[in-house]
PDB file of N, CA and C in Angstrom:
ATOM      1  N   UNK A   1       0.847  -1.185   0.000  1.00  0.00           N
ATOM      2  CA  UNK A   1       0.000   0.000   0.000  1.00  0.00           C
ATOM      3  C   UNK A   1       0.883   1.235   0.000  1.00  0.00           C
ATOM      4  N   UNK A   2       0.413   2.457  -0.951  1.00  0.00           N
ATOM      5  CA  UNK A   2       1.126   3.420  -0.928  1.00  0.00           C
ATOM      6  C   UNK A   2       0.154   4.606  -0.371  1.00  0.00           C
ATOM      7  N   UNK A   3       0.624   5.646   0.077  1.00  0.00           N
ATOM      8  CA  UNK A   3      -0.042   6.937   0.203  1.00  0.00           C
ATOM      9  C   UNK A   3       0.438   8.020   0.138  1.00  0.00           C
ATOM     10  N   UNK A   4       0.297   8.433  -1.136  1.00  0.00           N
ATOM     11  CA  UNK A   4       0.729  10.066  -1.813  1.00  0.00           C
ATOM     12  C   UNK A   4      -0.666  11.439  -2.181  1.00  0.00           C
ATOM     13  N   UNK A   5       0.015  12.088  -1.239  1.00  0.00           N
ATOM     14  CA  UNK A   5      -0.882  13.290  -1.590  1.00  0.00           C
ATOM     15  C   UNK A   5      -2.287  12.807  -1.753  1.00  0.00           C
ATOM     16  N   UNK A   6      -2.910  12.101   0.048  1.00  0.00           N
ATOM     17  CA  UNK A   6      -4.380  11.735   0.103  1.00  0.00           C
ATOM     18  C   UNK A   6      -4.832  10.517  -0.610  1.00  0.00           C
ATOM     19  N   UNK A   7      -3.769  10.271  -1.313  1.00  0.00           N
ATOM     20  CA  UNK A   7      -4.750   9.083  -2.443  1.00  0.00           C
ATOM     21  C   UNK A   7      -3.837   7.418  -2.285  1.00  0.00           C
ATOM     22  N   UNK A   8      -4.634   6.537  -1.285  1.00  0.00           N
ATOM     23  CA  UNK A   8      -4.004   5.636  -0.870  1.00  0.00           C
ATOM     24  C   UNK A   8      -4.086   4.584  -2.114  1.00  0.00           C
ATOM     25  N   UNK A   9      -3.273   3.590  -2.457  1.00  0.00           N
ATOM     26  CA  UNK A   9      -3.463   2.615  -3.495  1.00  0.00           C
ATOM     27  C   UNK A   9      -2.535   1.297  -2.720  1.00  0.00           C
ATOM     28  N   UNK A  10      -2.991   0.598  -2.922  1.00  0.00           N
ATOM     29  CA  UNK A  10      -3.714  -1.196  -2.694  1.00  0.00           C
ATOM     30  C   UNK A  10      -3.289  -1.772  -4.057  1.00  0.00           C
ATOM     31  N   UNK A  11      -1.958  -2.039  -4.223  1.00  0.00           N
ATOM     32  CA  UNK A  11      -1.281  -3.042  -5.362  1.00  0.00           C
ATOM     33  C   UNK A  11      -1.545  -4.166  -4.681  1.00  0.00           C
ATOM     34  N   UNK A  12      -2.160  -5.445  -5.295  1.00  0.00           N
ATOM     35  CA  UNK A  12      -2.319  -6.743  -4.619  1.00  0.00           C
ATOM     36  C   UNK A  12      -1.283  -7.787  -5.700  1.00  0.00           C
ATOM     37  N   UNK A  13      -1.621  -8.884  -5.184  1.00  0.00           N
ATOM     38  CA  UNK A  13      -0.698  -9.731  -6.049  1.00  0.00           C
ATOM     39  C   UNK A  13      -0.334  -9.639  -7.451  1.00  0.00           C
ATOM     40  N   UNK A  14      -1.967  -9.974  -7.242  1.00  0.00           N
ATOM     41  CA  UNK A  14      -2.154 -10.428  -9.011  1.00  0.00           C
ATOM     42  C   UNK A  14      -2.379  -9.392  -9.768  1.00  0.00           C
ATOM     43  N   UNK A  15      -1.728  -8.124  -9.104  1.00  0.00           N
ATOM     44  CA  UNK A  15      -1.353  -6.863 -10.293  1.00  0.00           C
ATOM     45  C   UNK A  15      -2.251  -6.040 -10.281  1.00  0.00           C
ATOM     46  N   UNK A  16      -3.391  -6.480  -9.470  1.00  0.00           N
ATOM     47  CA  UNK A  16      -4.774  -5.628  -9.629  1.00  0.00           C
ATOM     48  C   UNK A  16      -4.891  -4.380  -8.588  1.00  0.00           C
ATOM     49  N   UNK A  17      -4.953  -3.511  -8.565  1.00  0.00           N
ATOM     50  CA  UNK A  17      -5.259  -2.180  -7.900  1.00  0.00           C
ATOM     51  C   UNK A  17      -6.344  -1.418  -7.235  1.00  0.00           C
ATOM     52  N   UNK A  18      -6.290  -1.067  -5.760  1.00  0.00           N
ATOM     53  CA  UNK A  18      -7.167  -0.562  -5.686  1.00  0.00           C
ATOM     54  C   UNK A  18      -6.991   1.142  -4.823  1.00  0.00           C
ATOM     55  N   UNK A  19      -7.916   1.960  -5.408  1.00  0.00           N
ATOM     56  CA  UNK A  19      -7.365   3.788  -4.986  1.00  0.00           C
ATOM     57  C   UNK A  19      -8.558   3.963  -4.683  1.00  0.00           C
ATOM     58  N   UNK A  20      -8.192   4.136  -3.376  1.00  0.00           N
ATOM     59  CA  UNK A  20      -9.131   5.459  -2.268  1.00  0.00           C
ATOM     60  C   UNK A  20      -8.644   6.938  -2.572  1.00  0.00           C
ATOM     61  N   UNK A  21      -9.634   8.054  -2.524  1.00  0.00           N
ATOM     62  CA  UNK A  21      -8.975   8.982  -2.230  1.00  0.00           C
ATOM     63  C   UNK A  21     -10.361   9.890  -1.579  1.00  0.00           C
ATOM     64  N   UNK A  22     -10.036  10.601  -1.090  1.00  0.00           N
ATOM     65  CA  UNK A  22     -11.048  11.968  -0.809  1.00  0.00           C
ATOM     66  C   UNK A  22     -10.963  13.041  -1.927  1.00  0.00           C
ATOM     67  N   UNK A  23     -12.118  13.218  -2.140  1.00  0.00           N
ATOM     68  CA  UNK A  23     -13.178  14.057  -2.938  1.00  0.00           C
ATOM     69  C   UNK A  23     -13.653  15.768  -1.838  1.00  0.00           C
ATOM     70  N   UNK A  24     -12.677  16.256  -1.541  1.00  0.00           N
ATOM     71  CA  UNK A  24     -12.942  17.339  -0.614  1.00  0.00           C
ATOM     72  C   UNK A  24     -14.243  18.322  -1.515  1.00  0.00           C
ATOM     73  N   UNK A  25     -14.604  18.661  -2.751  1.00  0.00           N
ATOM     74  CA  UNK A  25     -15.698  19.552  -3.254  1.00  0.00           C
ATOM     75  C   UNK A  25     -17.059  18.516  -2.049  1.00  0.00           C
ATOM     76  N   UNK A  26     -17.237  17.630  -2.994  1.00  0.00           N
ATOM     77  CA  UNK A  26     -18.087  16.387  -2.324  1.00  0.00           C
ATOM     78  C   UNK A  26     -18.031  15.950  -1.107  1.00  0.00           C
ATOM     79  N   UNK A  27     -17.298  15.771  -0.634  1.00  0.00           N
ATOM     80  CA  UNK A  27     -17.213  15.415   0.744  1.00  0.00           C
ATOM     81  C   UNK A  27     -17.483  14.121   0.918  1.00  0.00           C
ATOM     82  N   UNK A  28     -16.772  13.476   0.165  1.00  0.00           N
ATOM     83  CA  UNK A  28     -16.973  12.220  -0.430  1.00  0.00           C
ATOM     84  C   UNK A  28     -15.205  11.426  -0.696  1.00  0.00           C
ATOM     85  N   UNK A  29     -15.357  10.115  -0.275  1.00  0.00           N
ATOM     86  CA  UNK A  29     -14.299   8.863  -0.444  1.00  0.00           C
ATOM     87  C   UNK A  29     -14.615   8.342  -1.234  1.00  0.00           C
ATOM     88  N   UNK A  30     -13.638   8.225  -2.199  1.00  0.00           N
ATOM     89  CA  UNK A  30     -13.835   7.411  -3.812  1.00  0.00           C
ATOM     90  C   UNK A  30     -13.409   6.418  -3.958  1.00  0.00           C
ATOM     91  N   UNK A  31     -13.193   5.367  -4.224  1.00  0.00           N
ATOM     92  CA  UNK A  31     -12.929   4.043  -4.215  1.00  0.00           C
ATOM     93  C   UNK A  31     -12.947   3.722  -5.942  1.00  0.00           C
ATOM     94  N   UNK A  32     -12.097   3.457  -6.336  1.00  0.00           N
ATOM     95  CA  UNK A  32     -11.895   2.662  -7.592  1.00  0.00           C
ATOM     96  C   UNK A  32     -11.507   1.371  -7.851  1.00  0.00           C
ATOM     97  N   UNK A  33     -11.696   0.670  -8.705  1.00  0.00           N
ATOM     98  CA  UNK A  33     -10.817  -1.125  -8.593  1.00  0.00           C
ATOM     99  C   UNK A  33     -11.712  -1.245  -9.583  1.00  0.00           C
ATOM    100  N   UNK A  34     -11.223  -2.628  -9.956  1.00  0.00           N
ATOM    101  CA  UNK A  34     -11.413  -3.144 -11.280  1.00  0.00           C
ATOM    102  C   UNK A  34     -13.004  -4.022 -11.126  1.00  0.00           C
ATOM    103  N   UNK A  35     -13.219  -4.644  -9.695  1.00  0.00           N
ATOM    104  CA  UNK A  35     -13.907  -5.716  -9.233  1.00  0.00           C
ATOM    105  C   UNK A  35     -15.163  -4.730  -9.156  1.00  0.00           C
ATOM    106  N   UNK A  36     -15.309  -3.565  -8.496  1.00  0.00           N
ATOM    107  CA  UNK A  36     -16.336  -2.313  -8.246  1.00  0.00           C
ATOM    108  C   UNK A  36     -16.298  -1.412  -8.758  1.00  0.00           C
ATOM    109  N   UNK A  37     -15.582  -0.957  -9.870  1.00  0.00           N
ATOM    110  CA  UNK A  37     -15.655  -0.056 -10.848  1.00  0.00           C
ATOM    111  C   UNK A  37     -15.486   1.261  -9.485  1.00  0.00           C
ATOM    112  N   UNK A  38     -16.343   2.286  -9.488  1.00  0.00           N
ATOM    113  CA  UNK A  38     -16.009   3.564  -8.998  1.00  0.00           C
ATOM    114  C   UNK A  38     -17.368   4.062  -7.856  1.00  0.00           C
ATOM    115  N   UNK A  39     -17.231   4.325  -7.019  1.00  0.00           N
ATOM    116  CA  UNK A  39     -18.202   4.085  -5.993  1.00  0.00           C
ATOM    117  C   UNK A  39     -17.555   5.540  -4.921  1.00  0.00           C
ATOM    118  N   UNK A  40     -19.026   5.781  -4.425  1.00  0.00           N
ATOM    119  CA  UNK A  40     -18.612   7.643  -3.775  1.00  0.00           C
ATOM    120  C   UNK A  40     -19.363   7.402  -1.984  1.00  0.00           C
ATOM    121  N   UNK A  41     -18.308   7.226  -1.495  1.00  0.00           N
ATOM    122  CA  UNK A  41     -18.893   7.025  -0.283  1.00  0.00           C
ATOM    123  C   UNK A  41     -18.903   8.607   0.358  1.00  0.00           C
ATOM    124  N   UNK A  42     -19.632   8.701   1.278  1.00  0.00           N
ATOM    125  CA  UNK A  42     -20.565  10.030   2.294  1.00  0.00           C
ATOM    126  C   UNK A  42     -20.257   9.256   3.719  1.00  0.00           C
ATOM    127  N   UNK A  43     -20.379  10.483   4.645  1.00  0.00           N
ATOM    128  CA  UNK A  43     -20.166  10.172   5.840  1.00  0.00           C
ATOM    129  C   UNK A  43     -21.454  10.363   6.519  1.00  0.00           C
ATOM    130  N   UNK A  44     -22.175   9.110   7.275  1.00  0.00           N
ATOM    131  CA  UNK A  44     -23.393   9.718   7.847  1.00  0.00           C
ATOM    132  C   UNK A  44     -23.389   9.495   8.999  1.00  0.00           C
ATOM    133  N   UNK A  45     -22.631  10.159   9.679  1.00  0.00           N
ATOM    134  CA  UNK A  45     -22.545  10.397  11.448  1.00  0.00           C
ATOM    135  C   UNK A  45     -21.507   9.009  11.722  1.00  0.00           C
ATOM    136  N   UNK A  46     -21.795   7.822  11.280  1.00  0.00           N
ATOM    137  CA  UNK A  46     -21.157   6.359  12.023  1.00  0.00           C
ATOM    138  C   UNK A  46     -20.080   5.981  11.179  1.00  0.00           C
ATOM    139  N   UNK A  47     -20.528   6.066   9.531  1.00  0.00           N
ATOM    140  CA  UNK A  47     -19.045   5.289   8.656  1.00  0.00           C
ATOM    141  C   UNK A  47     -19.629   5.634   7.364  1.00  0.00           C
ATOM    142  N   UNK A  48     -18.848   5.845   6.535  1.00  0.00           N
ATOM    143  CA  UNK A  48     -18.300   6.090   5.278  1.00  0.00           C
ATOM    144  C   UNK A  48     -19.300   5.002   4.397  1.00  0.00           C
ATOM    145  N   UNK A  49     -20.422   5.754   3.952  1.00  0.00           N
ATOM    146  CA  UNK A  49     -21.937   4.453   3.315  1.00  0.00           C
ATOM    147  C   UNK A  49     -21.807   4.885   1.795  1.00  0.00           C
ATOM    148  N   UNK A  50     -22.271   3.715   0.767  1.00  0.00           N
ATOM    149  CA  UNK A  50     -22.792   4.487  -0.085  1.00  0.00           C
ATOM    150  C   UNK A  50     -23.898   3.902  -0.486  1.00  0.00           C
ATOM    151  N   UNK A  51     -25.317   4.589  -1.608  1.00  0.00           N
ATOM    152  CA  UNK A  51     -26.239   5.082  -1.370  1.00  0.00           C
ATOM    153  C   UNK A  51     -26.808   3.453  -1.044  1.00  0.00           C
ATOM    154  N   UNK A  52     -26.523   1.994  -1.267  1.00  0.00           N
ATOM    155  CA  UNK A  52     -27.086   0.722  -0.804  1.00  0.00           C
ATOM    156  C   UNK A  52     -27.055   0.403   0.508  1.00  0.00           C
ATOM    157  N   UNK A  53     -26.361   1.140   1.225  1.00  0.00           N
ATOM    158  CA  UNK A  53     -26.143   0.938   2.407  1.00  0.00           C
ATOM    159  C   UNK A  53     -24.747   0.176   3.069  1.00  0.00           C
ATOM    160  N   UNK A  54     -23.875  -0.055   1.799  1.00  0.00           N
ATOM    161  CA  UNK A  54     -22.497  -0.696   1.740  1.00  0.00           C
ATOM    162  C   UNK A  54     -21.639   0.044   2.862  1.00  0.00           C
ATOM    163  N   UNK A  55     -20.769  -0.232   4.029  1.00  0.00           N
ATOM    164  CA  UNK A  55     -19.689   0.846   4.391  1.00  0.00           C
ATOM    165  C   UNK A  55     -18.192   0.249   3.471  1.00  0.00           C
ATOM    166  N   UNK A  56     -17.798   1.603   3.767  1.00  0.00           N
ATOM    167  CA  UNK A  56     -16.088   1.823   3.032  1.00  0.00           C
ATOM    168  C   UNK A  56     -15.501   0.075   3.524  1.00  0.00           C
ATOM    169  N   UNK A  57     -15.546  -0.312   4.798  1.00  0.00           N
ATOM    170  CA  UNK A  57     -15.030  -1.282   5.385  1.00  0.00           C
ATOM    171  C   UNK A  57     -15.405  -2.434   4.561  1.00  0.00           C
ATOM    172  N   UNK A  58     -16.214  -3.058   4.804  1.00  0.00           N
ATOM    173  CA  UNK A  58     -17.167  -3.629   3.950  1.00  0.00           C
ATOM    174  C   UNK A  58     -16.778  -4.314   2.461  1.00  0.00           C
ATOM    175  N   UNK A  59     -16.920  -2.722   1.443  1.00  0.00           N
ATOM    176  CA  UNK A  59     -16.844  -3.164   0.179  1.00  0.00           C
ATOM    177  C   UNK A  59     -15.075  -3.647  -0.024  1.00  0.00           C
ATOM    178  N   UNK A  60     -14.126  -2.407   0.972  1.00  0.00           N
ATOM    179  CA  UNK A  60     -12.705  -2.909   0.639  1.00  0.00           C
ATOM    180  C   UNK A  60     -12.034  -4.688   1.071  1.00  0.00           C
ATOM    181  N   UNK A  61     -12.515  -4.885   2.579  1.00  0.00           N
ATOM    182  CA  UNK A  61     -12.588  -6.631   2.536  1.00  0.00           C
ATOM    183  C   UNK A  61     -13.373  -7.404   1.843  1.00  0.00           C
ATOM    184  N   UNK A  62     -14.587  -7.263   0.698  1.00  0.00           N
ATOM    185  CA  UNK A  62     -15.126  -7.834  -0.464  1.00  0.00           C
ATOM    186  C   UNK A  62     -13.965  -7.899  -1.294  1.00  0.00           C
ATOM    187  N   UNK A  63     -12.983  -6.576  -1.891  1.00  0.00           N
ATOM    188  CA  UNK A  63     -12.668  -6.454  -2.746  1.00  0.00           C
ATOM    189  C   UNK A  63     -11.087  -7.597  -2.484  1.00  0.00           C
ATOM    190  N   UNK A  64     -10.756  -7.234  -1.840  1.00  0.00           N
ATOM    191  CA  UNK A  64      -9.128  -7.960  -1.067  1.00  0.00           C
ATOM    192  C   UNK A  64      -9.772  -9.442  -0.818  1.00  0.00           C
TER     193      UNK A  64
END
């Protein structure tokens, strides 16, 4: 795992990638990868949701 200038990335074995970063206009955590395409998480008082009810936690141990 690297973290440059806010935007953490998740090199895994098999070459595949995954980048968090914050969205400060939005106020929003972005999540990209190949497995979930691009997904905008919001903070609603407890953890980082997006609009299915998924948390940040959640979709990244799905993805790993």
């Amino acid at each position: 795992a690297e973290l440059a200038g806010g935007i953490l990335t998740v090199s895994l074995e098999s070459g595949r990638q995954m980048v968090i970063n914050k969205h400060a206009p939005s106020r929003q955590l972005w999540l990209a990868s190949l497995k979930s395409g691009g997904l905008h998480f919001s903070w609603d008082g407890q953890a980082w949701r997006i609009v299915d009810g998924r948390i940040l936690e959640e979709v990244v141990q799905a993805e790993l």
